[in-house]
PDB file of N, CA and C in Angstrom:
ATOM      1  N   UNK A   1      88.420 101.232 110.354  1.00  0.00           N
ATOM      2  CA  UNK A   1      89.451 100.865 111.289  1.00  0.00           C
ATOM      3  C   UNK A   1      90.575 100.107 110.587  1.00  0.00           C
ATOM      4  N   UNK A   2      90.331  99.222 110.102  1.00  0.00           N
ATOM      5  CA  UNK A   2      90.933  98.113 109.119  1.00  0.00           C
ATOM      6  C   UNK A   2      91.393  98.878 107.622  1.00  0.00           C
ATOM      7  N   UNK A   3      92.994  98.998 107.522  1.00  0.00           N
ATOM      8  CA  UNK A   3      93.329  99.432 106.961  1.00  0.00           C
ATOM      9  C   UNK A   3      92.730  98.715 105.237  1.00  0.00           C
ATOM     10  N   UNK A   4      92.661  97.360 105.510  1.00  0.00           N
ATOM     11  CA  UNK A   4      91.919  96.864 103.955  1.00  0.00           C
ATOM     12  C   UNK A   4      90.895  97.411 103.580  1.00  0.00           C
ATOM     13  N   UNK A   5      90.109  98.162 104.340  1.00  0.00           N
ATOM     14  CA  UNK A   5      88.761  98.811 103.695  1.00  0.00           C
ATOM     15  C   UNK A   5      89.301  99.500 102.882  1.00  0.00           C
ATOM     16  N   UNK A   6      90.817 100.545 102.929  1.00  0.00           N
ATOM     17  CA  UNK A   6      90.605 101.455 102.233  1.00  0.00           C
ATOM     18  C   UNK A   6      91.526 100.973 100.717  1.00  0.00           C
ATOM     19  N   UNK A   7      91.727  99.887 101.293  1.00  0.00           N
ATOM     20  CA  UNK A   7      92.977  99.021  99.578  1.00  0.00           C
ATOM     21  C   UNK A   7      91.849  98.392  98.990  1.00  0.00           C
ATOM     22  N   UNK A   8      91.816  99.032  97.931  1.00  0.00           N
ATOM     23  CA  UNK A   8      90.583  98.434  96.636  1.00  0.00           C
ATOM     24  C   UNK A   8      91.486  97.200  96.176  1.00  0.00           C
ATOM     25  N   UNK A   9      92.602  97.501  95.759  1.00  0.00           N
ATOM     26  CA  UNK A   9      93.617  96.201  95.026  1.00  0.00           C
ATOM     27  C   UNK A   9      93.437  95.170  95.835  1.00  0.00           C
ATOM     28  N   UNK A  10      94.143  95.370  97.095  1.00  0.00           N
ATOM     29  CA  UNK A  10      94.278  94.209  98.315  1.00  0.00           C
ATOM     30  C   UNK A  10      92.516  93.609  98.073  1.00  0.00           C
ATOM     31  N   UNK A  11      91.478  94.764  98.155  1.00  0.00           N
ATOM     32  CA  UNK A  11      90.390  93.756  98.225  1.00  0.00           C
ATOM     33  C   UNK A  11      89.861  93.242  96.949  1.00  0.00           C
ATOM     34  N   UNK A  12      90.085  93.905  95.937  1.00  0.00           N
ATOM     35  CA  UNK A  12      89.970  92.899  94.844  1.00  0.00           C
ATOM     36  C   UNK A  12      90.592  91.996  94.582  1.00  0.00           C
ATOM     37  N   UNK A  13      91.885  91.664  94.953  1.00  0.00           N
ATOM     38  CA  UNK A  13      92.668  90.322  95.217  1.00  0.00           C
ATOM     39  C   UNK A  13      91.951  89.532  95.777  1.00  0.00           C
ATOM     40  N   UNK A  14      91.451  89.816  96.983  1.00  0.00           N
ATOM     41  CA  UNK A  14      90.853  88.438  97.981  1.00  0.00           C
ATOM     42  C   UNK A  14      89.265  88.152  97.514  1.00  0.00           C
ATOM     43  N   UNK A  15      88.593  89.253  96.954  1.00  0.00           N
ATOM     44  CA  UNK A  15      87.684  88.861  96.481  1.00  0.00           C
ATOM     45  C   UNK A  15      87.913  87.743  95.167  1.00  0.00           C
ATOM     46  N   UNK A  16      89.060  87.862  94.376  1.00  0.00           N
ATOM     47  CA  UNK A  16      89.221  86.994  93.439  1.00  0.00           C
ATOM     48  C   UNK A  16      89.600  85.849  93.688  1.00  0.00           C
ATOM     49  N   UNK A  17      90.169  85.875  94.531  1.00  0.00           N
ATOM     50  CA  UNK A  17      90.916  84.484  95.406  1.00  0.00           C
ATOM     51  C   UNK A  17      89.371  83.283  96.358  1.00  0.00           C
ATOM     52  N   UNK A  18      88.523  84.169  95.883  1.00  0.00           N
ATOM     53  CA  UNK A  18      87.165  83.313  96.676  1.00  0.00           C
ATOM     54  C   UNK A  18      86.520  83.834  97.694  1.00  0.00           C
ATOM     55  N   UNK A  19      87.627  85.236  98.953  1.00  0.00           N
ATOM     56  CA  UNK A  19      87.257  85.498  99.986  1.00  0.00           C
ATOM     57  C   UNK A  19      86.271  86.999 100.149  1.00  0.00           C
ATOM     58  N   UNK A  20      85.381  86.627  99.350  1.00  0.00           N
ATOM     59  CA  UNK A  20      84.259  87.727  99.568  1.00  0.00           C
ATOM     60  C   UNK A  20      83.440  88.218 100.564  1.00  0.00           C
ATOM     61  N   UNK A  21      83.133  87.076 101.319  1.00  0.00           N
ATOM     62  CA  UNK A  21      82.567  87.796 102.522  1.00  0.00           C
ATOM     63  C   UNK A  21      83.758  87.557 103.899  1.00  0.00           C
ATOM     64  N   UNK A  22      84.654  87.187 103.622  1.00  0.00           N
ATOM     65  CA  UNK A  22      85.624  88.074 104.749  1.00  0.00           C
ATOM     66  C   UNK A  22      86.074  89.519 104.579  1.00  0.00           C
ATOM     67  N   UNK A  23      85.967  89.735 102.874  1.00  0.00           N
ATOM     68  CA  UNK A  23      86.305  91.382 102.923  1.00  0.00           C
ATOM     69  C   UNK A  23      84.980  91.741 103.158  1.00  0.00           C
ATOM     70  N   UNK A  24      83.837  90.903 103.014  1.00  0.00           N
ATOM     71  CA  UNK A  24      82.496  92.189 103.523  1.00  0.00           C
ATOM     72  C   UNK A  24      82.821  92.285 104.749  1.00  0.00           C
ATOM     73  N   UNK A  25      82.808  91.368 105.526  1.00  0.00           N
ATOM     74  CA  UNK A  25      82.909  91.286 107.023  1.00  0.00           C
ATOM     75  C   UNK A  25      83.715  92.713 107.648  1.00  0.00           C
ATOM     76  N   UNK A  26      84.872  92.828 106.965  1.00  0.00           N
ATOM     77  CA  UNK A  26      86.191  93.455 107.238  1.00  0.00           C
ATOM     78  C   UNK A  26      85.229  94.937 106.957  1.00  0.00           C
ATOM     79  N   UNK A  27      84.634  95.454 106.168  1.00  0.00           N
ATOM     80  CA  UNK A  27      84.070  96.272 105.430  1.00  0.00           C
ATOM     81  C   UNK A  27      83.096  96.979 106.578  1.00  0.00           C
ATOM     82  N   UNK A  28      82.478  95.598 107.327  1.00  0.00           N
ATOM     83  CA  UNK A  28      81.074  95.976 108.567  1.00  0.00           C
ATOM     84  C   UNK A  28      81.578  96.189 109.751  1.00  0.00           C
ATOM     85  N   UNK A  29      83.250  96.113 109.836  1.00  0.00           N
ATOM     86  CA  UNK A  29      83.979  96.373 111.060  1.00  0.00           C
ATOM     87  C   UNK A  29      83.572  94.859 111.736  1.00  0.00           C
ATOM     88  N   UNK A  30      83.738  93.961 111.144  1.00  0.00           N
ATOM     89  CA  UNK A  30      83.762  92.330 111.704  1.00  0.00           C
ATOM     90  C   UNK A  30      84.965  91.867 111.199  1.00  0.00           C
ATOM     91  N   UNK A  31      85.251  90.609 112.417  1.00  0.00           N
ATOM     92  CA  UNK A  31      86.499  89.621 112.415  1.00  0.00           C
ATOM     93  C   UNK A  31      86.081  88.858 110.947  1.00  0.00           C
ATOM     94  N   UNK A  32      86.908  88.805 110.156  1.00  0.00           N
ATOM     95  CA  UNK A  32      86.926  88.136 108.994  1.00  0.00           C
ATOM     96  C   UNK A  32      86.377  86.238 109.216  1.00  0.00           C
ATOM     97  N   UNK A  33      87.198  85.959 109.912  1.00  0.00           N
ATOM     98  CA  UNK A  33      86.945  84.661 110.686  1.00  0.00           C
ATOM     99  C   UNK A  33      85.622  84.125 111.725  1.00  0.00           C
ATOM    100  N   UNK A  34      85.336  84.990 112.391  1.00  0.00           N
ATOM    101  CA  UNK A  34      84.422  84.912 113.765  1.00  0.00           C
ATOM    102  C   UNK A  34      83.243  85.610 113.508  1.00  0.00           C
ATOM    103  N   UNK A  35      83.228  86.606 112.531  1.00  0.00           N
ATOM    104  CA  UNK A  35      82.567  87.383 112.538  1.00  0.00           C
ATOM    105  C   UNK A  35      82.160  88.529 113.708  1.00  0.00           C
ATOM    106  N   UNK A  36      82.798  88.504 114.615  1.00  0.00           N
ATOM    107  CA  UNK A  36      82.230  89.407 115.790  1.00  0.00           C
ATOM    108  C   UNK A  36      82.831  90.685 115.374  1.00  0.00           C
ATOM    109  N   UNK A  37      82.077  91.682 115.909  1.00  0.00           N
ATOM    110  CA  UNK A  37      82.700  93.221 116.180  1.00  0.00           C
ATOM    111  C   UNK A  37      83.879  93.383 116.583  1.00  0.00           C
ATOM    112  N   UNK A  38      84.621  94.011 116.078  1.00  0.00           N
ATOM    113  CA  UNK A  38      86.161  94.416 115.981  1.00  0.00           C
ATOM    114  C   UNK A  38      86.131  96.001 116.620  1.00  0.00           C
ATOM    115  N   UNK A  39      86.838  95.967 117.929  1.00  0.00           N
ATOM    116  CA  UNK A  39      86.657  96.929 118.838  1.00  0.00           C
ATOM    117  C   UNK A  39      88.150  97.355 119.028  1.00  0.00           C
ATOM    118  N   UNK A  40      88.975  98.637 119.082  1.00  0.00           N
ATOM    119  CA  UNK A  40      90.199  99.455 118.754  1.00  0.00           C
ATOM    120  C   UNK A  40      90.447  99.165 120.364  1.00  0.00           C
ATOM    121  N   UNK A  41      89.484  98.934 121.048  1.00  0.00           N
ATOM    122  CA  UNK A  41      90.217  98.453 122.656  1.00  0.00           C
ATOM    123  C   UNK A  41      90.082  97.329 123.492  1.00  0.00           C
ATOM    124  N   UNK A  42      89.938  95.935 122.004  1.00  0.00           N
ATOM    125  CA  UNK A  42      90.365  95.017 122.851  1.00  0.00           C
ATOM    126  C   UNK A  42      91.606  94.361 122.022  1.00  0.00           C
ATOM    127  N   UNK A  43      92.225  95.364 122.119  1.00  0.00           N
ATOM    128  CA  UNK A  43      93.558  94.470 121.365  1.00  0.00           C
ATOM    129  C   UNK A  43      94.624  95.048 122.214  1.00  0.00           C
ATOM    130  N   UNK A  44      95.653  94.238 122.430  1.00  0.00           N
ATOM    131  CA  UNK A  44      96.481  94.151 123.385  1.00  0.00           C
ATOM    132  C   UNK A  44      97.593  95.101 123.150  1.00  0.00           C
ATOM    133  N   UNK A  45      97.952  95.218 122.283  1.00  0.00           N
ATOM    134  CA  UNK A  45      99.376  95.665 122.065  1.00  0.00           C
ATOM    135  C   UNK A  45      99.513  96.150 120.426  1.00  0.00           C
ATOM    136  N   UNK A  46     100.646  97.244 120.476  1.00  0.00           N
ATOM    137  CA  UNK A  46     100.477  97.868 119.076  1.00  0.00           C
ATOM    138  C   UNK A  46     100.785  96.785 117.820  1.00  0.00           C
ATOM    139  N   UNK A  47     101.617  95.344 118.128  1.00  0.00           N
ATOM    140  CA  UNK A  47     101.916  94.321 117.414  1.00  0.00           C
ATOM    141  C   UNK A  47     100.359  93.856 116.954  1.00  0.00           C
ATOM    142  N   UNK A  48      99.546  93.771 117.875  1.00  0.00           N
ATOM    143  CA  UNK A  48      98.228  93.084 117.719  1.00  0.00           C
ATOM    144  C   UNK A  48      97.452  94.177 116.588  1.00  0.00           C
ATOM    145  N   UNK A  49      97.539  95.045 116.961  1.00  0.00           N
ATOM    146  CA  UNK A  49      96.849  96.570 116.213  1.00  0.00           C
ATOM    147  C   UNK A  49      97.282  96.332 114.839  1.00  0.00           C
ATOM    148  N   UNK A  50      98.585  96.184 114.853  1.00  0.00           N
ATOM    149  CA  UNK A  50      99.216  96.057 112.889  1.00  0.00           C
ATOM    150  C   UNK A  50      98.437  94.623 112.585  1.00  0.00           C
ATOM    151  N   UNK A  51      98.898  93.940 113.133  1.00  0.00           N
ATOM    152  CA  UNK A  51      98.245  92.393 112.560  1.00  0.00           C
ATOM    153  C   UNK A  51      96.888  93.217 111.928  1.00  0.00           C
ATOM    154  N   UNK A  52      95.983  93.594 112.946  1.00  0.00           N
ATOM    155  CA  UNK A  52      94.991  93.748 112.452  1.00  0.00           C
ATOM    156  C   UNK A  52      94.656  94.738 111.065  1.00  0.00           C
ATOM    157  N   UNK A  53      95.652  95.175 110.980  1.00  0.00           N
ATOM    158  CA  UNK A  53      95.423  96.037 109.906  1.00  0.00           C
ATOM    159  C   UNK A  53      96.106  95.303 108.515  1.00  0.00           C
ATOM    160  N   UNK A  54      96.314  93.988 108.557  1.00  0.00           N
ATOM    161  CA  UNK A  54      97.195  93.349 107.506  1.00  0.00           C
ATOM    162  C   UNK A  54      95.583  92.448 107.337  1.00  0.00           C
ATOM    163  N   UNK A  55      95.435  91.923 108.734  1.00  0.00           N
ATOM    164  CA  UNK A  55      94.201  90.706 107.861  1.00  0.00           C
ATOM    165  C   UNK A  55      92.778  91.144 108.626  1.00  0.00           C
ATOM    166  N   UNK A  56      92.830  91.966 109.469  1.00  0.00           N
ATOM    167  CA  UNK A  56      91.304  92.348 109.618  1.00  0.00           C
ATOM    168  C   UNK A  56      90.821  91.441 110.834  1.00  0.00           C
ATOM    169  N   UNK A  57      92.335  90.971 111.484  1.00  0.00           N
ATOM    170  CA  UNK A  57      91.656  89.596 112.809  1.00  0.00           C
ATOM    171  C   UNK A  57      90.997  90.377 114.014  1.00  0.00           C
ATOM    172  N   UNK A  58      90.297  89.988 114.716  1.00  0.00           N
ATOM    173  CA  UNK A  58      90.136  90.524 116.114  1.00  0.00           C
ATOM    174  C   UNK A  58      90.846  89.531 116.609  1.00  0.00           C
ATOM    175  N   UNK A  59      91.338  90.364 118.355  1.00  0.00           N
ATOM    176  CA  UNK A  59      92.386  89.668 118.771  1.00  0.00           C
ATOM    177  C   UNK A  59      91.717  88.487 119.604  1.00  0.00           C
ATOM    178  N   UNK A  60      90.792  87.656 119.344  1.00  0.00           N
ATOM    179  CA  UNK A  60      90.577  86.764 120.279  1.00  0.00           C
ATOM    180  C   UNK A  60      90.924  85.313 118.601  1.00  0.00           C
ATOM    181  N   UNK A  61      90.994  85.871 117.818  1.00  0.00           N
ATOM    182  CA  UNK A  61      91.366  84.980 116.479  1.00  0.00           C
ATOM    183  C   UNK A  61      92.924  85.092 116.147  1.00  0.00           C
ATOM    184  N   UNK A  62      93.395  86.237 116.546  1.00  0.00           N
ATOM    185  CA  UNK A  62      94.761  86.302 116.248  1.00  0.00           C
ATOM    186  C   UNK A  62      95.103  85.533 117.759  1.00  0.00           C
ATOM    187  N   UNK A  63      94.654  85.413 118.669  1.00  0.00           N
ATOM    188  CA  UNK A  63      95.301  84.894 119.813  1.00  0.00           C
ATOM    189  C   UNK A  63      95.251  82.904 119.267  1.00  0.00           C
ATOM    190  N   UNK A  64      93.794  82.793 118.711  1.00  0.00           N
ATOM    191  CA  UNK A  64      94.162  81.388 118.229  1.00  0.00           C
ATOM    192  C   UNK A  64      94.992  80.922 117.348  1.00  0.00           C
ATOM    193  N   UNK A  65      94.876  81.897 115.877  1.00  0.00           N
ATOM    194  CA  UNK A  65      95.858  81.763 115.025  1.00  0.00           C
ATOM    195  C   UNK A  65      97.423  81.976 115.241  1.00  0.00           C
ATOM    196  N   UNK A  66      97.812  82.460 116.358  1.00  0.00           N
ATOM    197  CA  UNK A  66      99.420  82.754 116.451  1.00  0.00           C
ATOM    198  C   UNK A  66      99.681  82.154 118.140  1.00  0.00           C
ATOM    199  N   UNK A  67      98.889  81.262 118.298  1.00  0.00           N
ATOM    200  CA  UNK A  67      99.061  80.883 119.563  1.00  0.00           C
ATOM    201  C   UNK A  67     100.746  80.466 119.652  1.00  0.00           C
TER     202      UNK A  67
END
């Protein structure tokens, strides 16, 4: 779903940067943050849809983070 699964660079960046199991997470179709299941119909709007494809948020984390 998450366009980072398919960027090896992008995820070898964040793996180098320390964030290894947010790209696993991202990898199991989980919120990087929350860990919960990341579902294509609970996101609100096509703005919410891109976010998600930049950091892998589900939208109940992007709703906290961009409150």
């Amino acid at each position: 779903m998450s366009k980072l699964k398919d960027n090896t660079q992008k995820k070898t960046n964040l793996k180098t940067l320390g964030f290894s199991k947010q790209v696993k997470n991202v990898e199991l179709g989980l919120c990087p943050f929350c860990s919960d299941a990341v579902k294509d119909e609970d996101f609100k709007d096509a703005l919410s849809r891109k976010e998600f494809n930049i950091s892998g948020m589900c939208q109940g984390c992007q709703d906290i983070f961009f409150k």
